[in-house]
N, C-alpha and C. Protein backbone atom coordinates (compact mmCIF):
# COMPACT_ATOMS: atom_id res chain seq x y z
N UNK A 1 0.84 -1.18 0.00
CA UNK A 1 0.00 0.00 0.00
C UNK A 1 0.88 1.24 0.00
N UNK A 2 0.58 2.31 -0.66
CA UNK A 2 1.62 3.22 -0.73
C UNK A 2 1.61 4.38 0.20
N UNK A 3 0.68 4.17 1.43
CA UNK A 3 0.80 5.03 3.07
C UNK A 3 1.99 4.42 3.17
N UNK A 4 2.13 3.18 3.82
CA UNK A 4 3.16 2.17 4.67
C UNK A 4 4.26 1.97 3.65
N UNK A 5 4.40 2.17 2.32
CA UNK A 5 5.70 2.73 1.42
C UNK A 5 6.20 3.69 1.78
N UNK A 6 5.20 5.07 1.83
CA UNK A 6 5.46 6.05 2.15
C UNK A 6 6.19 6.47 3.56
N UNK A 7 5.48 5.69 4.39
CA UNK A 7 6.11 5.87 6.16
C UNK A 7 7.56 5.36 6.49
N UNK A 8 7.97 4.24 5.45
CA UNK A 8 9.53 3.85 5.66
C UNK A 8 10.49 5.06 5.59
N UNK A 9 10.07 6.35 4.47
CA UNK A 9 10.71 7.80 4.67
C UNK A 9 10.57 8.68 6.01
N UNK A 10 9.31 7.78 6.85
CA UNK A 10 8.75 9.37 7.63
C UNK A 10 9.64 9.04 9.02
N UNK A 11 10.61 9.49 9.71
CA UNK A 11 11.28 9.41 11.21
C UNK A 11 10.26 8.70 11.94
N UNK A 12 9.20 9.72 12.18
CA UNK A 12 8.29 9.59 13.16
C UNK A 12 7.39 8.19 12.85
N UNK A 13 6.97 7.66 12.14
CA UNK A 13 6.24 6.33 11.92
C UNK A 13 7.42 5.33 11.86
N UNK A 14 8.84 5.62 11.30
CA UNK A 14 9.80 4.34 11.60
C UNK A 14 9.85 4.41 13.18
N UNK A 15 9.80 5.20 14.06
CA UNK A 15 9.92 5.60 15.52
C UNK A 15 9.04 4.43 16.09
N UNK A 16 7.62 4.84 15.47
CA UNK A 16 6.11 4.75 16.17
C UNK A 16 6.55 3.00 15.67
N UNK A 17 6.81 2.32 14.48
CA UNK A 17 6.52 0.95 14.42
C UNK A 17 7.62 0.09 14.91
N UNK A 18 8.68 1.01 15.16
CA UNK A 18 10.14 0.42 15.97
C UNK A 18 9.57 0.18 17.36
N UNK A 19 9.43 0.92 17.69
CA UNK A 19 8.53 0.43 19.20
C UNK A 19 7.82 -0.25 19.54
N UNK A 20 6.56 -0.13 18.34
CA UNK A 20 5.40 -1.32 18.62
C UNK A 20 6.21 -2.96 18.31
N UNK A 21 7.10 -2.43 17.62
CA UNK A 21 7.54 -4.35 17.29
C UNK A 21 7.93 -4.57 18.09
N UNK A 22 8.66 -3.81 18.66
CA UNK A 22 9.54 -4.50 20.79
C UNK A 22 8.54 -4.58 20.99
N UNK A 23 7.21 -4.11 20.99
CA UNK A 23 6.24 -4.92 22.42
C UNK A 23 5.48 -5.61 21.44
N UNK A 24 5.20 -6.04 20.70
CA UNK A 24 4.27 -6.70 20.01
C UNK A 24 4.54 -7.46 18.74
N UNK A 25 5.54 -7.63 18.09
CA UNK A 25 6.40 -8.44 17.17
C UNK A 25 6.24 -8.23 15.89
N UNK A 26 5.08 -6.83 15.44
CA UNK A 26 4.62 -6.46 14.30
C UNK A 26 4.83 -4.81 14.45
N UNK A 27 4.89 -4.72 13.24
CA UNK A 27 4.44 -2.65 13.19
C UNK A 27 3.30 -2.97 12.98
N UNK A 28 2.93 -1.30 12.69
CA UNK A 28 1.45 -0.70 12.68
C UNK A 28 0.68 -1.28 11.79
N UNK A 29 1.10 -2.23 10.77
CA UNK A 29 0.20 -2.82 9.80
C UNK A 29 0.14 -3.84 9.91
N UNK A 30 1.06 -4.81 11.05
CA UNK A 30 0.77 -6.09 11.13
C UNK A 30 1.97 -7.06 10.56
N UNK A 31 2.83 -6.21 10.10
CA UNK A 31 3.78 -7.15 9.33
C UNK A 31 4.29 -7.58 10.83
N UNK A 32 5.14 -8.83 10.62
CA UNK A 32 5.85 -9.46 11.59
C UNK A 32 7.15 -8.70 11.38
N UNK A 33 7.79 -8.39 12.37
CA UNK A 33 9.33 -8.32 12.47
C UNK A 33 10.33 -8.23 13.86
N UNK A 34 11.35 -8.54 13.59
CA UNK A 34 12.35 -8.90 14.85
C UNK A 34 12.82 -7.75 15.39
N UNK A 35 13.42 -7.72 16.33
CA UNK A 35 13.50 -6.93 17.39
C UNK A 35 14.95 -6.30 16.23
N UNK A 36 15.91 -6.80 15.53
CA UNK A 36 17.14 -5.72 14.94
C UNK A 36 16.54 -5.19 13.81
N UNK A 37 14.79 -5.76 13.47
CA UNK A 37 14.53 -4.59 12.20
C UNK A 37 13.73 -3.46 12.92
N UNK A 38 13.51 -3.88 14.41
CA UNK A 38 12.86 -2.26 15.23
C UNK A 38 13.93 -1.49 15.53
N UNK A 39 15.33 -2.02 15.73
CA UNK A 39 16.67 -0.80 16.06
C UNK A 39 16.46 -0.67 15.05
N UNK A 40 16.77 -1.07 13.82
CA UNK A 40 16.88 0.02 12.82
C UNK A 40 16.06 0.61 12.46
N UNK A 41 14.75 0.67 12.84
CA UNK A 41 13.75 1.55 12.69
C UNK A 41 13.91 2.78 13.22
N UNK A 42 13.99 2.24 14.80
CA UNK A 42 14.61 3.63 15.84
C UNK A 42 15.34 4.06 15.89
N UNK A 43 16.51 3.93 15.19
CA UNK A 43 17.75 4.33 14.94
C UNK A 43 17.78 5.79 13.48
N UNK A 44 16.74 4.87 12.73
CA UNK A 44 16.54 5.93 11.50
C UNK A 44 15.94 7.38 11.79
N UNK A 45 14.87 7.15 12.64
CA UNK A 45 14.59 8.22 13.39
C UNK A 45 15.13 9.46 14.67
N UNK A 46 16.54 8.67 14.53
CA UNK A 46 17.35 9.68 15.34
C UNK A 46 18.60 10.30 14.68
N UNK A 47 18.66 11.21 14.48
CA UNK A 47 19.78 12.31 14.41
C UNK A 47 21.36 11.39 14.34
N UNK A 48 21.97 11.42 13.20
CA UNK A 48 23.24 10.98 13.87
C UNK A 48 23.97 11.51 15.06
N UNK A 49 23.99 12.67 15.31
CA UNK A 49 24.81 13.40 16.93
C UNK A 49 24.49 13.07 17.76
N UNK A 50 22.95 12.48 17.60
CA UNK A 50 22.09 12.03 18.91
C UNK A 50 22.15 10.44 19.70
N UNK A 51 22.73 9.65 18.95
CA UNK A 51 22.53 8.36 18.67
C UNK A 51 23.16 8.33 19.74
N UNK A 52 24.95 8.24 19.85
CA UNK A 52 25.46 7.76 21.24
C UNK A 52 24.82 8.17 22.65
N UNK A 53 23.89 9.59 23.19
CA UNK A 53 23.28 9.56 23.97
C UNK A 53 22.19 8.96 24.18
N UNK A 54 21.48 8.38 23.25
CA UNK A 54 20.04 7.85 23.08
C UNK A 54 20.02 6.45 23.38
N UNK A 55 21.61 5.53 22.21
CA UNK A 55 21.48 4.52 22.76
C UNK A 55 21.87 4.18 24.04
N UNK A 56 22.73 4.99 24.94
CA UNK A 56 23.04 4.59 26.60
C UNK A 56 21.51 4.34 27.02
N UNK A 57 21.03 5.99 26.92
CA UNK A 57 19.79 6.05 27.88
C UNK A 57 18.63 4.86 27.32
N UNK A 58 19.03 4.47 26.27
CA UNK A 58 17.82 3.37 25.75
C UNK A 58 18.43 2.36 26.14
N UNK A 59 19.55 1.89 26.89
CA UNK A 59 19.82 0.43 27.29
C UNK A 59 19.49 0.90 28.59
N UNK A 60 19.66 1.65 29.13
CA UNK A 60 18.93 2.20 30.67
C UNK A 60 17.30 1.93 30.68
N UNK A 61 16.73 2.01 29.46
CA UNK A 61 15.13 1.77 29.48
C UNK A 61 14.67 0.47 29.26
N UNK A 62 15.26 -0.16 28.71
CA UNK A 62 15.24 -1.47 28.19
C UNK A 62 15.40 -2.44 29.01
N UNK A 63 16.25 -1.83 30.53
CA UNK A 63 16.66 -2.62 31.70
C UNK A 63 15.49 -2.43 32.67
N UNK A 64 14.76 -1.33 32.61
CA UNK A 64 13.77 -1.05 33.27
C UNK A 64 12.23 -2.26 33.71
N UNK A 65 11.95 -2.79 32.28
CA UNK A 65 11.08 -3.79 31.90
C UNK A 65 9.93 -3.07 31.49
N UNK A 66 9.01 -4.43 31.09
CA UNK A 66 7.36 -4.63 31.04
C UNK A 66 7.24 -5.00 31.72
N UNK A 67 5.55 -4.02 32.50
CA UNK A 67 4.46 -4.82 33.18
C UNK A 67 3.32 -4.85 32.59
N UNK A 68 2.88 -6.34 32.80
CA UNK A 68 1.31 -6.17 32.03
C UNK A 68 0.19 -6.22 32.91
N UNK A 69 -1.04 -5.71 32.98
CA UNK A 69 -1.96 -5.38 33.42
C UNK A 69 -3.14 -5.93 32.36
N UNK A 70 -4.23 -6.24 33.36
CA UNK A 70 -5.30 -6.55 32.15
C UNK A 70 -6.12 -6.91 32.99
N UNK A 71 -7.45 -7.88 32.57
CA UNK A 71 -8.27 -9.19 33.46
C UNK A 71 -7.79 -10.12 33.26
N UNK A 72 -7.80 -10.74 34.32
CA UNK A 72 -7.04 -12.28 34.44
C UNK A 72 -7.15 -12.95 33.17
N UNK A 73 -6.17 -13.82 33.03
CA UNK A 73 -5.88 -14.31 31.92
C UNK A 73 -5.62 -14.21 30.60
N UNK A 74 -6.05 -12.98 30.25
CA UNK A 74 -5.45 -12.19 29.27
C UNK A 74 -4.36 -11.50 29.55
N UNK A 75 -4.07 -10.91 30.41
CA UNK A 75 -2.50 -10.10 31.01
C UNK A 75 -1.79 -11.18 31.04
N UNK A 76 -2.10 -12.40 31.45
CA UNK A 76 -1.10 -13.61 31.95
C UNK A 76 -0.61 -13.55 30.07
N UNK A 77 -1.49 -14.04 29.59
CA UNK A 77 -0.92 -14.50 28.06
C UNK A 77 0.03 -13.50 27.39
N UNK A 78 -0.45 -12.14 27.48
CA UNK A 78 0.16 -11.28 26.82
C UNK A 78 1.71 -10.94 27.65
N UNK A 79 1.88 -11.03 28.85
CA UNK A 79 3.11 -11.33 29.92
C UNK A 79 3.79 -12.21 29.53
N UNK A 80 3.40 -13.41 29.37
CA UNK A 80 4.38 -14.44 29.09
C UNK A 80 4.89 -14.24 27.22
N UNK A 81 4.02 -13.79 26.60
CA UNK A 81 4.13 -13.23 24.47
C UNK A 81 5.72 -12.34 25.17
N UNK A 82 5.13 -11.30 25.99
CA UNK A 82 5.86 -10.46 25.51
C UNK A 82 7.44 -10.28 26.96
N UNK A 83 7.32 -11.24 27.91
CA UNK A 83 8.24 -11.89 28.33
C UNK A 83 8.50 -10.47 29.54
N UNK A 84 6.78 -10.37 30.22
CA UNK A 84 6.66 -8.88 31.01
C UNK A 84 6.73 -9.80 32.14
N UNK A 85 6.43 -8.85 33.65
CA UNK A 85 6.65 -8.80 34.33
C UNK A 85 4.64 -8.96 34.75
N UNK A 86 4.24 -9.93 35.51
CA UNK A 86 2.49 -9.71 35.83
C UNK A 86 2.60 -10.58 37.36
N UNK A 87 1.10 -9.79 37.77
CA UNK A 87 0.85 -10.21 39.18
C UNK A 87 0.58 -11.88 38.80
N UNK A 88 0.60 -12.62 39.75
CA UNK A 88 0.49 -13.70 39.60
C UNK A 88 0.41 -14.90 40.99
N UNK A 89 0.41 -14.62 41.87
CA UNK A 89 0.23 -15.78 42.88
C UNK A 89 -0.14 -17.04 42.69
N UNK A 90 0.53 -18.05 42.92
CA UNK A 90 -0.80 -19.60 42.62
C UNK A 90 -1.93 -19.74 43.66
N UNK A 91 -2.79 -20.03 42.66
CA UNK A 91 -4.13 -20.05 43.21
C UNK A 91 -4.04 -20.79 45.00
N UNK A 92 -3.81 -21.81 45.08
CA UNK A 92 -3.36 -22.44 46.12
C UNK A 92 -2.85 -21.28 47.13
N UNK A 93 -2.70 -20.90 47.51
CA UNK A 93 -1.84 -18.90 47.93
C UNK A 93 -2.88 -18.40 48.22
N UNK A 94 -3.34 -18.07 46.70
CA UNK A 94 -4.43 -16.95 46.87
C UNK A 94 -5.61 -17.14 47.52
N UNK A 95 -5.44 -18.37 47.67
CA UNK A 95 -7.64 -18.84 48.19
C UNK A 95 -7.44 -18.37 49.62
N UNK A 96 -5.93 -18.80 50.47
CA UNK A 96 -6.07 -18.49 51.98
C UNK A 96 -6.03 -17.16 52.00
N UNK A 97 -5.75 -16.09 51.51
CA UNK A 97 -5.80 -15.17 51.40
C UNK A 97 -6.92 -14.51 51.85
N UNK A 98 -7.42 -12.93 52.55
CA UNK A 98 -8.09 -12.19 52.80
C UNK A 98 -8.00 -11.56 51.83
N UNK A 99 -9.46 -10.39 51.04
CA UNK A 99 -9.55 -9.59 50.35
C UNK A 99 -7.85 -8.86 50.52
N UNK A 100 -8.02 -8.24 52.10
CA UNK A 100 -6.99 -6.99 52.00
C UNK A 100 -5.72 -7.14 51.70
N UNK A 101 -5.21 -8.72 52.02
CA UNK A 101 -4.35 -9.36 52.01
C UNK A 101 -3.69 -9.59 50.15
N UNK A 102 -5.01 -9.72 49.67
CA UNK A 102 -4.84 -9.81 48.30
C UNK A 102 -4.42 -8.44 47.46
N UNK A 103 -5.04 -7.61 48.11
CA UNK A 103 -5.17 -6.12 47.37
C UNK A 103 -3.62 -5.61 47.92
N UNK A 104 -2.72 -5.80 49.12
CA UNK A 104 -1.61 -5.35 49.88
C UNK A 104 -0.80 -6.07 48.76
N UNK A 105 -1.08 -7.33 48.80
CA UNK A 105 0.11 -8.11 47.73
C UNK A 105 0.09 -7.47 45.88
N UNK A 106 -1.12 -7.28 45.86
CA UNK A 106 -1.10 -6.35 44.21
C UNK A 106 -0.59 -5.02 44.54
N UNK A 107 -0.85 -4.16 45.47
CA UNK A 107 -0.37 -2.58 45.85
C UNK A 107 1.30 -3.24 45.90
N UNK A 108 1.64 -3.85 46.48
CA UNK A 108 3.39 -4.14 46.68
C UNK A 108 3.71 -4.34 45.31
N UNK A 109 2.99 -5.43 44.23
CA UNK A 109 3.73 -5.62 42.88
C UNK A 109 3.72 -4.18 42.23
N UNK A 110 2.55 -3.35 42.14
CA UNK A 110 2.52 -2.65 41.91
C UNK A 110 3.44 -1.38 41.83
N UNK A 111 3.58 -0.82 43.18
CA UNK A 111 4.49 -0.26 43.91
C UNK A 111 6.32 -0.18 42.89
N UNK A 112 6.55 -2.05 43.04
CA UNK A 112 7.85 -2.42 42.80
C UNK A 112 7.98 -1.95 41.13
N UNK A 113 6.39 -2.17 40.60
CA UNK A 113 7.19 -2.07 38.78
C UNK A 113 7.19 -0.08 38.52
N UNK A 114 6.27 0.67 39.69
CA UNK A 114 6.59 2.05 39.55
C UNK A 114 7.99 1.87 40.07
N UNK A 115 8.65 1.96 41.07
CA UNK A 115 10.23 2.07 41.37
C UNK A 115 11.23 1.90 40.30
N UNK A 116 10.58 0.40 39.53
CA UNK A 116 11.89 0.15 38.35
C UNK A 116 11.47 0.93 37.58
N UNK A 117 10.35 1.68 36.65
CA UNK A 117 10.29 2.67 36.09
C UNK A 117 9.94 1.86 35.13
N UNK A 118 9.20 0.72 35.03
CA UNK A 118 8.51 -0.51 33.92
C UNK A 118 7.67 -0.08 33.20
N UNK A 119 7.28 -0.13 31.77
CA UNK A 119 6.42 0.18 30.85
C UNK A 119 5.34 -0.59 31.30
N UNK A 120 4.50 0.13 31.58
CA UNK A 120 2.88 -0.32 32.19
C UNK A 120 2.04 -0.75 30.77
N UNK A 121 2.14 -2.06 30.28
CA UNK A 121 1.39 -2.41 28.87
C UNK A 121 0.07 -3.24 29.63
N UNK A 122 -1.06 -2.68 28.60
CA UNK A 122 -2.67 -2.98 29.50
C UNK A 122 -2.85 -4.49 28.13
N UNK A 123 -3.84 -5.15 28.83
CA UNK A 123 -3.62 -6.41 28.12
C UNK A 123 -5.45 -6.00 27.19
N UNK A 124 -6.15 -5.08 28.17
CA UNK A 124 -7.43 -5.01 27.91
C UNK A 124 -7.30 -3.24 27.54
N UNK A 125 -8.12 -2.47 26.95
CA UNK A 125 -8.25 -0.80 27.52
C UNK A 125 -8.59 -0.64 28.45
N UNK A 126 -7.54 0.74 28.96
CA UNK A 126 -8.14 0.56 30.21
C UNK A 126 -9.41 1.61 29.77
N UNK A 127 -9.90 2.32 29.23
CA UNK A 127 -11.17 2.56 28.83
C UNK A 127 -12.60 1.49 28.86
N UNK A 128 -11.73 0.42 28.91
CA UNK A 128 -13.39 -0.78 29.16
C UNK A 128 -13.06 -1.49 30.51
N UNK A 129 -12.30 -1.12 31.30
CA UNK A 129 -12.05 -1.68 32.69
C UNK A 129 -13.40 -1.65 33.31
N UNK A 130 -13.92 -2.20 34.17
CA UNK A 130 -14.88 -2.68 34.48
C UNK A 130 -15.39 -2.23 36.10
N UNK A 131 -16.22 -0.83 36.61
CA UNK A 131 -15.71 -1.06 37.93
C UNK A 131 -15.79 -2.30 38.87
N UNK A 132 -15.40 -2.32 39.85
CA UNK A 132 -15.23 -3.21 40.79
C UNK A 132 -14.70 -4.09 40.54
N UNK A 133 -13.19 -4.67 39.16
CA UNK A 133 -12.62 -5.37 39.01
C UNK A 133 -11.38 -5.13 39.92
N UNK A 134 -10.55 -6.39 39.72
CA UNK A 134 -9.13 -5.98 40.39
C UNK A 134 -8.13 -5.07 39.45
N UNK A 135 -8.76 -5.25 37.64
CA UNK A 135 -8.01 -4.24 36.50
C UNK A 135 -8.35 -2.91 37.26
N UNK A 136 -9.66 -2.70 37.33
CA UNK A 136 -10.05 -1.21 37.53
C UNK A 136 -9.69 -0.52 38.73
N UNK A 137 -9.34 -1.07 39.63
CA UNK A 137 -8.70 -0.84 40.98
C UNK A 137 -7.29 -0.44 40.34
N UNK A 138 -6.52 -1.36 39.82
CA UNK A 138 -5.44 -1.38 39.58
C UNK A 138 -5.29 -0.06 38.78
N UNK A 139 -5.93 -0.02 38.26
CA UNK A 139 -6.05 1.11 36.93
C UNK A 139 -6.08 2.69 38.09
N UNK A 140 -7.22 2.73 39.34
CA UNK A 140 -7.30 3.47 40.30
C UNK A 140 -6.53 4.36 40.77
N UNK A 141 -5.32 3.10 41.12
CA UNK A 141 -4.14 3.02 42.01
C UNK A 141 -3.15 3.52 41.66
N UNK A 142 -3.08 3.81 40.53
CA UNK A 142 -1.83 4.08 39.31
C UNK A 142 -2.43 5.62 38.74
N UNK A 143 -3.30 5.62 38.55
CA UNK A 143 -3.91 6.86 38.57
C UNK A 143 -3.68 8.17 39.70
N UNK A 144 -4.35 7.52 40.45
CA UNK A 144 -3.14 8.37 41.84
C UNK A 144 -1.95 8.37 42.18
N UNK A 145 -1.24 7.68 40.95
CA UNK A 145 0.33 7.58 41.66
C UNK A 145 0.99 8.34 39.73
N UNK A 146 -0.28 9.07 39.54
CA UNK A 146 0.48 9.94 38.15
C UNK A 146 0.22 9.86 37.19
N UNK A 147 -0.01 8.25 36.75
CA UNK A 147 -0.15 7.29 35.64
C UNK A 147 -1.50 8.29 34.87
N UNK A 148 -1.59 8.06 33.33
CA UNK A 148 -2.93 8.01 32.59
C UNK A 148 -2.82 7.27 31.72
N UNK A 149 -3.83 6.68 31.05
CA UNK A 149 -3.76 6.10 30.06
C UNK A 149 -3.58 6.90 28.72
N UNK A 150 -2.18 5.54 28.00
CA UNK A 150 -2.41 6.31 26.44
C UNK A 150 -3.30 6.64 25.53
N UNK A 151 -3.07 7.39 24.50
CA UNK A 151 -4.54 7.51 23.60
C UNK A 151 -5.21 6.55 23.19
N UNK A 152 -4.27 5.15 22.89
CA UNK A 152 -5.63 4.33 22.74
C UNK A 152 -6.07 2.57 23.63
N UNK A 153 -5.39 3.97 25.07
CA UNK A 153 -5.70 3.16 26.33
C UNK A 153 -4.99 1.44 26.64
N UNK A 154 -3.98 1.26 25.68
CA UNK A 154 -3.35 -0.37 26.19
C UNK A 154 -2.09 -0.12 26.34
N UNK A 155 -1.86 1.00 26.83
CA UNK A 155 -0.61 1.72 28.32
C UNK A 155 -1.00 2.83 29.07
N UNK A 156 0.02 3.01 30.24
CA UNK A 156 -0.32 3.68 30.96
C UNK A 156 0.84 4.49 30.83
N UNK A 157 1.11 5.64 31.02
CA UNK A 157 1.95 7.03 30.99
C UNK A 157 2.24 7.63 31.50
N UNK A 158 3.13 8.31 32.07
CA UNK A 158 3.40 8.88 33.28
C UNK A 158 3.79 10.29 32.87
């Protein structure tokens, strides 16, 4: 199609599909590709002068991680795709558990992936979060601690 011909010239869309392929294994149209055809995506989009500062601070981000967020079982899947970081207790755990007990142990995971400074990836929007889920709480919680959701709500932003 000659948009996505066209965008291999544009910085800003090699930027935008260099990124989406680290978290999702495709650009914006779906093609499949590997993680050294997203550096060179992101790479095209930066300035040669800029590059040696960009790539330090981008191995500094890269060390940071993914967390995924979602409703159960969909965050799990998309966590393990994309090799993130998700709440997870075994059930066996969780049943002795008290509500508050449960909600202290998600506020602590929570807590730990704001400290490392982790890309908050939503497995669901958080635009269709549901109240009174443990997503929408979660979604709550992060909200008061800065977070909003991106424009089309499957991250969170700080």
């Amino acid at each position: 199609d000659f948009v996505y011909e066209l965008n291999k010239w544009n910085p800003l869309a090699n930027l935008y599909n260099g990124i989406k392929t680290y978290l999702t294994g495709s650009d914006s149209y779906g093609v499949p590709q590997n993680n050294g055809q997203a550096s060179i995506q992101i790479m095209s989009a930066i300035p040669i002068g800029k590059l040696g500062t960009v790539v330090v601070e981008g191995e500094e981000a890269l060390s940071r991680g993914i967390t995924v967020l979602g409703s159960y079982g969909s965050y799990l899947e998309l966590g393990e795709e994309l090799g993130a970081k998700t709440f997870n207790i075994p059930e066996a755990i969780w049943k002795t558990m008290t509500k508050d007990e449960q909600w202290a142990a998600n506020v602590k995971f929570l807590d730990r992936a704001i400290s490392r400074g982790d890309k908050i990836v939503l497995s669901n929007s958080a635009f269709t979060a549901k109240a009174g889920t443990a997503f929408y709480r979660e979604l709550q919680y992060l909200y008061g601690k800065g977070y909003k959701p991106a424009m089309n709500g499957m991250s969170l932003i700080k």
